[in-house]
Protein backbone atom coordinates (compact mmCIF):
# COMPACT_ATOMS: atom_id res chain seq x y z
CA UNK A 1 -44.01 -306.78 177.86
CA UNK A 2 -42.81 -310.45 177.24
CA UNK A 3 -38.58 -310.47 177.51
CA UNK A 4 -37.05 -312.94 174.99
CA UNK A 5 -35.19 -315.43 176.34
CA UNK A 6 -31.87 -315.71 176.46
CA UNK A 7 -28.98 -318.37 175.76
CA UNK A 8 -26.73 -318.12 179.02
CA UNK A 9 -23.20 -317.11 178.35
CA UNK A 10 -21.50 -320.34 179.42
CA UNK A 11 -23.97 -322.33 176.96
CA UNK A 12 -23.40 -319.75 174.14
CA UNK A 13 -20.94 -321.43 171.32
CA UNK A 14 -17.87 -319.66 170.41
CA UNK A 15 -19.25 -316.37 167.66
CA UNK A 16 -16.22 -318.25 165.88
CA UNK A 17 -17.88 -321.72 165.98
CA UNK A 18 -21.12 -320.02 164.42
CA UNK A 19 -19.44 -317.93 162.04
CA UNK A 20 -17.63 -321.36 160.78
CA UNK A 21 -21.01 -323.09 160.87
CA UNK A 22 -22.82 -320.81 158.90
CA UNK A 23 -19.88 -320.30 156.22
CA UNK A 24 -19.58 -323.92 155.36
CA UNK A 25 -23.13 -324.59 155.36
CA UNK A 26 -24.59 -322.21 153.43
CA UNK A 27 -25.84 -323.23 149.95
CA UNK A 28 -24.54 -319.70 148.55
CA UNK A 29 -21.00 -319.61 147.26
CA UNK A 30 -18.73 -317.79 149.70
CA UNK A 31 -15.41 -316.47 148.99
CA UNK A 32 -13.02 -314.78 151.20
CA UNK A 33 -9.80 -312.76 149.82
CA UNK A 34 -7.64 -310.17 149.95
CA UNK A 35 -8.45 -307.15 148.02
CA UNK A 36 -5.21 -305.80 147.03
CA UNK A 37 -3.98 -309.04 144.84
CA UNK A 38 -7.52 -311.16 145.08
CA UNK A 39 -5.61 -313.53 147.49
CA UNK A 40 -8.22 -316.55 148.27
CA UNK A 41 -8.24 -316.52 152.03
CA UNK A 42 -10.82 -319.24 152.73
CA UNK A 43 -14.09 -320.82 150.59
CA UNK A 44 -16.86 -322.92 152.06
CA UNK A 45 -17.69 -326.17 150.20
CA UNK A 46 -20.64 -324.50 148.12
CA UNK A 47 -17.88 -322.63 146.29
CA UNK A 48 -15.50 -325.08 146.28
CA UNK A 49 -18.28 -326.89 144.03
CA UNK A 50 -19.34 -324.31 141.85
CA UNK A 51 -15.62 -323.66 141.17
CA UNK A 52 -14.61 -327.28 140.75
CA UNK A 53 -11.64 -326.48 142.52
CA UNK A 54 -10.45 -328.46 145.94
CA UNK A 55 -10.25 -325.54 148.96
CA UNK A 56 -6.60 -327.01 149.09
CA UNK A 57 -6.00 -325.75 145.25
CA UNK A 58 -7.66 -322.28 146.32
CA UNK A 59 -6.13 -321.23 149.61
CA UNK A 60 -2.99 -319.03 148.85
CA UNK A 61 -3.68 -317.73 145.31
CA UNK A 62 -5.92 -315.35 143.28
CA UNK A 63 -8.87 -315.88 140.98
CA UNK A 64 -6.75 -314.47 138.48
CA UNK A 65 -3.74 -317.07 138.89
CA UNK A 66 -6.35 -319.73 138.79
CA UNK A 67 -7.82 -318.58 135.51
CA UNK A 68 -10.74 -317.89 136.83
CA UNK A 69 -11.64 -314.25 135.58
CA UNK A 70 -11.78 -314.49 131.71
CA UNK A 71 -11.70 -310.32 132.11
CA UNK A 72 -9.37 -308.91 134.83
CA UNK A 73 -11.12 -305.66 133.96
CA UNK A 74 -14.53 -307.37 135.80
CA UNK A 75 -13.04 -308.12 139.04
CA UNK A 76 -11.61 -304.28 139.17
CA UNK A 77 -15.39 -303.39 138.38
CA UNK A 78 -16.34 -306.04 141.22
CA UNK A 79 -14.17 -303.86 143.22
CA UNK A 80 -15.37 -300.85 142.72
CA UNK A 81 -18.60 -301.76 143.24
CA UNK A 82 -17.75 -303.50 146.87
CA UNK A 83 -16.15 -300.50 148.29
CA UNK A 84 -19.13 -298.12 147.17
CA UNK A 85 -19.97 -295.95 149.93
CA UNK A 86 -23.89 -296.76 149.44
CA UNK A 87 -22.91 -300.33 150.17
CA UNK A 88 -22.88 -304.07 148.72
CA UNK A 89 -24.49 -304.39 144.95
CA UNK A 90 -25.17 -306.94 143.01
CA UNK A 91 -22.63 -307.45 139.79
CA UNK A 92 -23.16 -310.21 137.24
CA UNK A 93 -19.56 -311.73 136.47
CA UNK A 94 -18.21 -314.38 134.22
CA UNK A 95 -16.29 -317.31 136.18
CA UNK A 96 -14.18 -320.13 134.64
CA UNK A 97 -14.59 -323.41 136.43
CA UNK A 98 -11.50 -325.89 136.97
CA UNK A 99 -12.87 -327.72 133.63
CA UNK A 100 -12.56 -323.92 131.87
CA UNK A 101 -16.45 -323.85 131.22
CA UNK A 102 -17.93 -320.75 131.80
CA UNK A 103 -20.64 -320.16 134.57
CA UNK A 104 -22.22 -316.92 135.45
CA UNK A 105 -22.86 -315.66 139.07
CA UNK A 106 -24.56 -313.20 140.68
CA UNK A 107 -21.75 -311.62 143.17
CA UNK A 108 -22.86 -309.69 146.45
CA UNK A 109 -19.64 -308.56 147.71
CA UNK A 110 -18.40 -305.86 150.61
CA UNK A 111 -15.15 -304.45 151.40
CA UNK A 112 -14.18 -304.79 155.46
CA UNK A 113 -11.39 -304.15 157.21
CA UNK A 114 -9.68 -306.78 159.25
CA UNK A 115 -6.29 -306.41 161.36
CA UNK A 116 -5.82 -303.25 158.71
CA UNK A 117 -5.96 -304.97 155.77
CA UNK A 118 -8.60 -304.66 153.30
CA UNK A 119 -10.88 -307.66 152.69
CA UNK A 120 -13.24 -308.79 150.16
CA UNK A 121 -16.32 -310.91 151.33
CA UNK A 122 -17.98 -312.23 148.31
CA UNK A 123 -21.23 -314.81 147.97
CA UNK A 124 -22.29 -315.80 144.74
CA UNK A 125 -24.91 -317.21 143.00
CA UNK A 126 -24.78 -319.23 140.12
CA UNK A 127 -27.45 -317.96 137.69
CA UNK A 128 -25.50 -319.28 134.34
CA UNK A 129 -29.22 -321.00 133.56
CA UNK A 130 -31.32 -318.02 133.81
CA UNK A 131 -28.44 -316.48 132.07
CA UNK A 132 -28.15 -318.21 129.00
CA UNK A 133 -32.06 -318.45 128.58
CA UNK A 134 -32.18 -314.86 128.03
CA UNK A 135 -29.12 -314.40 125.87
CA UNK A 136 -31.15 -316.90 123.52
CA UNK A 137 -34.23 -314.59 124.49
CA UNK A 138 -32.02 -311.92 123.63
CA UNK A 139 -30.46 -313.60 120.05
CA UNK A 140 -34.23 -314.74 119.12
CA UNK A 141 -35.80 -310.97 119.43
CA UNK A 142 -33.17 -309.30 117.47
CA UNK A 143 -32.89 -311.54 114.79
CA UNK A 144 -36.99 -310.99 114.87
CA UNK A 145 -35.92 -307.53 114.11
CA UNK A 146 -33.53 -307.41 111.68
CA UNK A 147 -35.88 -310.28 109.68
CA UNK A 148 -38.23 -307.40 109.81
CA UNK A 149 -36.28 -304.34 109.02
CA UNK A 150 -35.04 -306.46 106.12
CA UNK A 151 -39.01 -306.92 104.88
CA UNK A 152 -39.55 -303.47 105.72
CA UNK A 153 -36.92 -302.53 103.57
CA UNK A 154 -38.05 -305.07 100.69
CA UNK A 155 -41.68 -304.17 100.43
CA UNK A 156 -40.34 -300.14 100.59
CA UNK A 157 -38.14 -301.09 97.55
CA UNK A 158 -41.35 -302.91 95.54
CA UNK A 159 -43.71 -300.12 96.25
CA UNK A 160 -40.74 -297.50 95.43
CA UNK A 161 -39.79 -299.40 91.75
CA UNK A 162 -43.45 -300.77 90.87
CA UNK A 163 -46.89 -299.38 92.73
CA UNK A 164 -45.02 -295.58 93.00
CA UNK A 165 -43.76 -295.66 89.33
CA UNK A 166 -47.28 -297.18 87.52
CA UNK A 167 -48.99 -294.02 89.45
CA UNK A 168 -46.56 -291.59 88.45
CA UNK A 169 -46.83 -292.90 84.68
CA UNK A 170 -50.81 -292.84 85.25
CA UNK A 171 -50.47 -289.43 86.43
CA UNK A 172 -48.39 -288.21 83.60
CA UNK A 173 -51.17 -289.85 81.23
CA UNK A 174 -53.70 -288.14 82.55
CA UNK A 175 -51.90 -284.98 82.65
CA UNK A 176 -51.74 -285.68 78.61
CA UNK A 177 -55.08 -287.01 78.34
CA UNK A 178 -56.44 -283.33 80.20
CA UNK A 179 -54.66 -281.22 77.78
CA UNK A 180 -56.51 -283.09 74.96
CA UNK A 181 -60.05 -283.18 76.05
CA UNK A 182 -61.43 -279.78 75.08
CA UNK A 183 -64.46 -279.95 77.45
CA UNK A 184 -64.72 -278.52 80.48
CA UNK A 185 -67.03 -280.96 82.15
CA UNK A 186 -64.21 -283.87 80.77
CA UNK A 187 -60.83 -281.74 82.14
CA UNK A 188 -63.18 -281.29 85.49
CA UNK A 189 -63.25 -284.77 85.68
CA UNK A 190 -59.73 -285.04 84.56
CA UNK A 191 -58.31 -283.06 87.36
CA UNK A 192 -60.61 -284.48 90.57
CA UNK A 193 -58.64 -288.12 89.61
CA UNK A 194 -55.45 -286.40 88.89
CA UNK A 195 -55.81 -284.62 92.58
CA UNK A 196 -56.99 -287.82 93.95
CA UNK A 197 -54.02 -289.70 92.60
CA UNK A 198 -51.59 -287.16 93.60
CA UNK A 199 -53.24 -287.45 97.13
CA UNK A 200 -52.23 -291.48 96.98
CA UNK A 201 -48.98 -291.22 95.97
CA UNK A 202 -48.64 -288.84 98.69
CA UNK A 203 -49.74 -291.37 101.12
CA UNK A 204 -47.76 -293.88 100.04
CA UNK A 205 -44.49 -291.99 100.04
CA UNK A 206 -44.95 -291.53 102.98
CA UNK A 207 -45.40 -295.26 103.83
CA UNK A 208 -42.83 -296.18 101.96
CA UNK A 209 -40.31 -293.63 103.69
CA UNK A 210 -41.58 -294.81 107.54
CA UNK A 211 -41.19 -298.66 106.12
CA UNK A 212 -37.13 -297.86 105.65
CA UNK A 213 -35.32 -294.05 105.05
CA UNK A 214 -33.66 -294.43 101.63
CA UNK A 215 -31.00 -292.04 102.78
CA UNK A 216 -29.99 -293.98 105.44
CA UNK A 217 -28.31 -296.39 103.24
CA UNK A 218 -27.06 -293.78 100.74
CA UNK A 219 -25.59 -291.44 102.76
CA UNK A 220 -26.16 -292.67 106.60
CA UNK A 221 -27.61 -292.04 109.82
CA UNK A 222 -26.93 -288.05 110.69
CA UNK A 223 -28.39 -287.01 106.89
CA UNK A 224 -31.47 -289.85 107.69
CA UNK A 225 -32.24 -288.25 110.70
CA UNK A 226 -32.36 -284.71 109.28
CA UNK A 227 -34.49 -286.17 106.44
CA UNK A 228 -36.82 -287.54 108.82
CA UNK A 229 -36.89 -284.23 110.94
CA UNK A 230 -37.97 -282.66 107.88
CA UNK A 231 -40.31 -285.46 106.61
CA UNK A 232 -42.21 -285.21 110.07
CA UNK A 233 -42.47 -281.24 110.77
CA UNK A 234 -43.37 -280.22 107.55
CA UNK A 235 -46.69 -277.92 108.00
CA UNK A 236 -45.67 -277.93 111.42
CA UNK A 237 -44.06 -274.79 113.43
CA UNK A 238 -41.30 -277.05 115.04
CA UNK A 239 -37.83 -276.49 114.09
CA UNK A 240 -35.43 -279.41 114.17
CA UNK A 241 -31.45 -279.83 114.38
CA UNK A 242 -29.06 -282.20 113.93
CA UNK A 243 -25.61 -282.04 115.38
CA UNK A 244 -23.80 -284.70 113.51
CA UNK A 245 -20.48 -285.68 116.16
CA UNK A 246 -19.70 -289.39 114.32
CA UNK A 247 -16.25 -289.62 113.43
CA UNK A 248 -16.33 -292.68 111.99
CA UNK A 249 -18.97 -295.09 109.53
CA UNK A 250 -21.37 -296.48 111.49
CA UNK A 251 -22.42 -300.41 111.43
CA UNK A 252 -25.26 -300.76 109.40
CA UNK A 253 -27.08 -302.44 112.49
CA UNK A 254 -25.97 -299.43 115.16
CA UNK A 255 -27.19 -297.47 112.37
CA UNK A 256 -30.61 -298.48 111.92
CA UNK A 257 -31.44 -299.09 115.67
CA UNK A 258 -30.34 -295.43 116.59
CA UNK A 259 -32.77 -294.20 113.75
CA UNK A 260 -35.72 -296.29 115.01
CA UNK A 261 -34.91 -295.06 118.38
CA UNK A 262 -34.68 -291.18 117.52
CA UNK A 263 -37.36 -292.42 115.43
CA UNK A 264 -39.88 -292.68 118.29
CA UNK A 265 -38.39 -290.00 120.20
CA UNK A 266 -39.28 -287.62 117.71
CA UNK A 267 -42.33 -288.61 117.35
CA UNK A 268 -43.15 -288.48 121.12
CA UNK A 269 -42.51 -284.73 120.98
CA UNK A 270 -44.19 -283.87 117.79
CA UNK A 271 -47.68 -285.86 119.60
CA UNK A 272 -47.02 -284.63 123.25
CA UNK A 273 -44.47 -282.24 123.85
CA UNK A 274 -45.80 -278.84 122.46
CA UNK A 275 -42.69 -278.23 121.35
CA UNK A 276 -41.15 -275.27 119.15
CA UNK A 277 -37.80 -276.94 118.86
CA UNK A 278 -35.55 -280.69 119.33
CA UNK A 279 -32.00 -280.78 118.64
CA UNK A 280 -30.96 -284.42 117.88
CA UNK A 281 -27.48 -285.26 118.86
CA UNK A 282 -25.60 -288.34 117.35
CA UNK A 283 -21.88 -288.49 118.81
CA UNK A 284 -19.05 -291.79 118.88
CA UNK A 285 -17.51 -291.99 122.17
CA UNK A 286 -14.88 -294.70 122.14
CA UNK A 287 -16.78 -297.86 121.32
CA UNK A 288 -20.43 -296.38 121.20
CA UNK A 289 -22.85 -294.30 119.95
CA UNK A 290 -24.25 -291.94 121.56
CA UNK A 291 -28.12 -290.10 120.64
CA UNK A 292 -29.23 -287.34 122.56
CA UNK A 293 -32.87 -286.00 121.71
CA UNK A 294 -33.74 -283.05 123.14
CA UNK A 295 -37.10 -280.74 123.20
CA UNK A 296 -38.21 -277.62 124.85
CA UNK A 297 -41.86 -278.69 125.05
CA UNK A 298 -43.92 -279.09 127.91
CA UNK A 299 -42.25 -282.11 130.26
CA UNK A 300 -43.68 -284.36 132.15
CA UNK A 301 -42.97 -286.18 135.50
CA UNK A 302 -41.22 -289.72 134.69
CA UNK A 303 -42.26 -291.31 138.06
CA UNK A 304 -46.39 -290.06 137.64
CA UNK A 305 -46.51 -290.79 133.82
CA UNK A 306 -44.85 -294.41 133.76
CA UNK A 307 -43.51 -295.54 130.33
CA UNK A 308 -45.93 -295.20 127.81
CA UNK A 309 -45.32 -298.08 124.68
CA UNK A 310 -43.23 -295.27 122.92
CA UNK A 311 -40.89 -295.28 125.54
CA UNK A 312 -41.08 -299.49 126.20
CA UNK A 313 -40.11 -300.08 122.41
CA UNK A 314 -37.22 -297.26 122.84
CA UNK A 315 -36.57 -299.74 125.95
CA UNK A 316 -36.63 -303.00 124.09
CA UNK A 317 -34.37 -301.99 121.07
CA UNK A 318 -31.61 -300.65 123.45
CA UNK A 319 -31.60 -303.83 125.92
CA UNK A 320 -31.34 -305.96 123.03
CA UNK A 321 -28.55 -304.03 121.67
CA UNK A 322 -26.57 -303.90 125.39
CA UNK A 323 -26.86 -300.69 125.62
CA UNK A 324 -28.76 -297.96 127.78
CA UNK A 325 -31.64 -295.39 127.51
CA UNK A 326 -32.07 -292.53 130.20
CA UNK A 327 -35.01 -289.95 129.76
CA UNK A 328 -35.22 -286.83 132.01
CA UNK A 329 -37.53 -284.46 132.00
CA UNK A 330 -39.65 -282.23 134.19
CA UNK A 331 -42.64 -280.04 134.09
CA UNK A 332 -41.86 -277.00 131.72
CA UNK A 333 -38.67 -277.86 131.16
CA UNK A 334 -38.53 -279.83 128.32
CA UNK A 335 -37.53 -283.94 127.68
CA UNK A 336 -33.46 -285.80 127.34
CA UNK A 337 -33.70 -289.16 125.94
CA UNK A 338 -30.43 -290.21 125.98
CA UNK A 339 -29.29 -293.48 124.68
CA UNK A 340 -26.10 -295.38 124.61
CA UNK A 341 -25.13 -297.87 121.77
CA UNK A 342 -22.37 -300.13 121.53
CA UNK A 343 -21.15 -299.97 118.56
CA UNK A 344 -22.06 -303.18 116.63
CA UNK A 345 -19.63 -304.87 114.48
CA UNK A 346 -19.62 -304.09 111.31
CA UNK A 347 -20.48 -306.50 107.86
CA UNK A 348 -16.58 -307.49 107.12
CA UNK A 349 -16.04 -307.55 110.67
């Protein structure tokens, strides 16, 4: 077997001279300070730039002193997440620069200890570009959406007041028209277009109530849900129930995301689940919602099934609202989606 060669000892630079080398020439942002108080110990020149501070303005004092952290609360959380015991992760942070603009970096930071003190070793990366192209990703889909709930809701309301009330009256008419025709072959007629428009409106109530739950607006999201429950299991042998936890008026935007969500959900377990009950779950926990849907059908294996497009547009409305969806389930033991909402601010807010 080949040996690699070796640098001789007495050629070798200092591990200090390296260490020094690499730290001021990396192109990463590198940031060295005490964890107790976030005392900057030392920052190489790629920091120094992204900061727009001089190392000389640094050295001595904290991020926080500097103005640097908009939120104290995110370097705690950068904390925390330094001194996990699975290691380093990768936190997204706000920074303010000298000039007070805003950038936003990609921190990879560990906790060491050095001569007994606690240390924090932080590189960064400045991803303030990406960033901001996906917040207006982010602004452009969910206006997209509530353009389109707002149609929903509009054509829902035209076929409620105009296409639903002319067949009603039609209906009626012929209902008046059967009692007056005193043949049998004309009331036979009579009565296949009076089943056939009852079939219709039928139909279209139901369209109308998938385009936008008129409940939801009249007397909110737990009685919409339970309205839907009904509206999808009836002729079905499912039971469903709704434990209604809000202790407080949702936002009318939390509101209707959370019922497209369980929306789906429930829909997913009528199709696949084999279920014979769901319990839907809708509780405020500080400043969020939380929905719990919950089946005792079949269950699947997450990691073998993938997401199917139910589960991706769950996905979609969540991420655009910041918050976060968890399903677990296994084999014959039933499905959790669980989802997290912040709450979103409300109309006069």
């Amino acid at each position: 077997m080949r040996e690699t060669p070796s640098v001789p000892p007495a050629h070798r630079p200092p591990l200090e001279v390296l260490w020094r080398a690499v730290f001021e020439e990396s192109t990463e942002a590198i940031v060295i300070s005490r964890a107790e108080d976030g005392t900057i110990l030392d920052a190489n020149e790629a920091w120094c730039r992204m900061t727009g501070f001089a190392r000389e303005e640094l050295l001595g004092r904290s991020a926080v002193e500097l103005g640097m952290w908009p939120d104290p609360d995110e370097r705690r959380a950068l904390l925390e997440a330094a001194r996990a015991a699975h290691g380093p992760g990768t936190v997204l942070v706000r920074a303010a620069r000298r000039d007070g603009s805003i950038r936003y970096g990609e921190v990879h930071a560990r906790a060491v200890e050095v001569a007994g003190e606690e240390i924090l070793v932080a590189s960064v990366r400045d991803v303030t570009d990406r960033f901001e192209a996906e917040e207006e990703r982010r602004r452009l889909l969910s206006e997209l959406l509530a353009e389109r709930e707002e149609e929903r809701q509009r054509i829902a309301l035209d076929l409620h007041d105009d296409v639903l009330q002319s067949l009603t009256a039609a209906l009626l008419q012929l209902q008046l028209l059967a009692e007056e025709d005193g043949t049998e072959g004309g009331r036979g007629r009579i009565e296949r277009i009076e089943r056939a428009l009852r079939e219709t409106l039928g139909r279209l109530r139901d369209f109308t109530f998938q385009l936008h739950p008129p409940s939801l607006d009249r007397v909110g999201l737990a009685q919409a849900v339970a309205d839907l429950g009904d509206h999808l299991t009836a002729g079905r042998d499912v039971r469903v129930t709704v434990e209604d936890r809000t202790a407080r008026r949702l936002p009318p935007r939390t509101g209707i995301v959370a019922y497209r969500i369980v929306q789906e959900a429930l829909t997913n377990v009528l199709q696949h689940a084999e279920a014979r009950s769901a319990v839907i779950r809708l509780e405020t926990v500080g400043d969020e919602l939380h929905v719990l849907v919950r089946d005792d059908g079949r269950g699947f294996d997450p990691e073998a099934v993938g997401e199917g497009p139910g589960i991706r547009t769950m996905r979609q409305r969540v991420e655009l609202e910041r918050g976060s969806l968890r399903i677990r389930s296994a084999a014959g033991r039933g499905t959790e989606v669980e989802v997290r909402l912040p709450l979103a601010p409300t109309a006069e807010g």
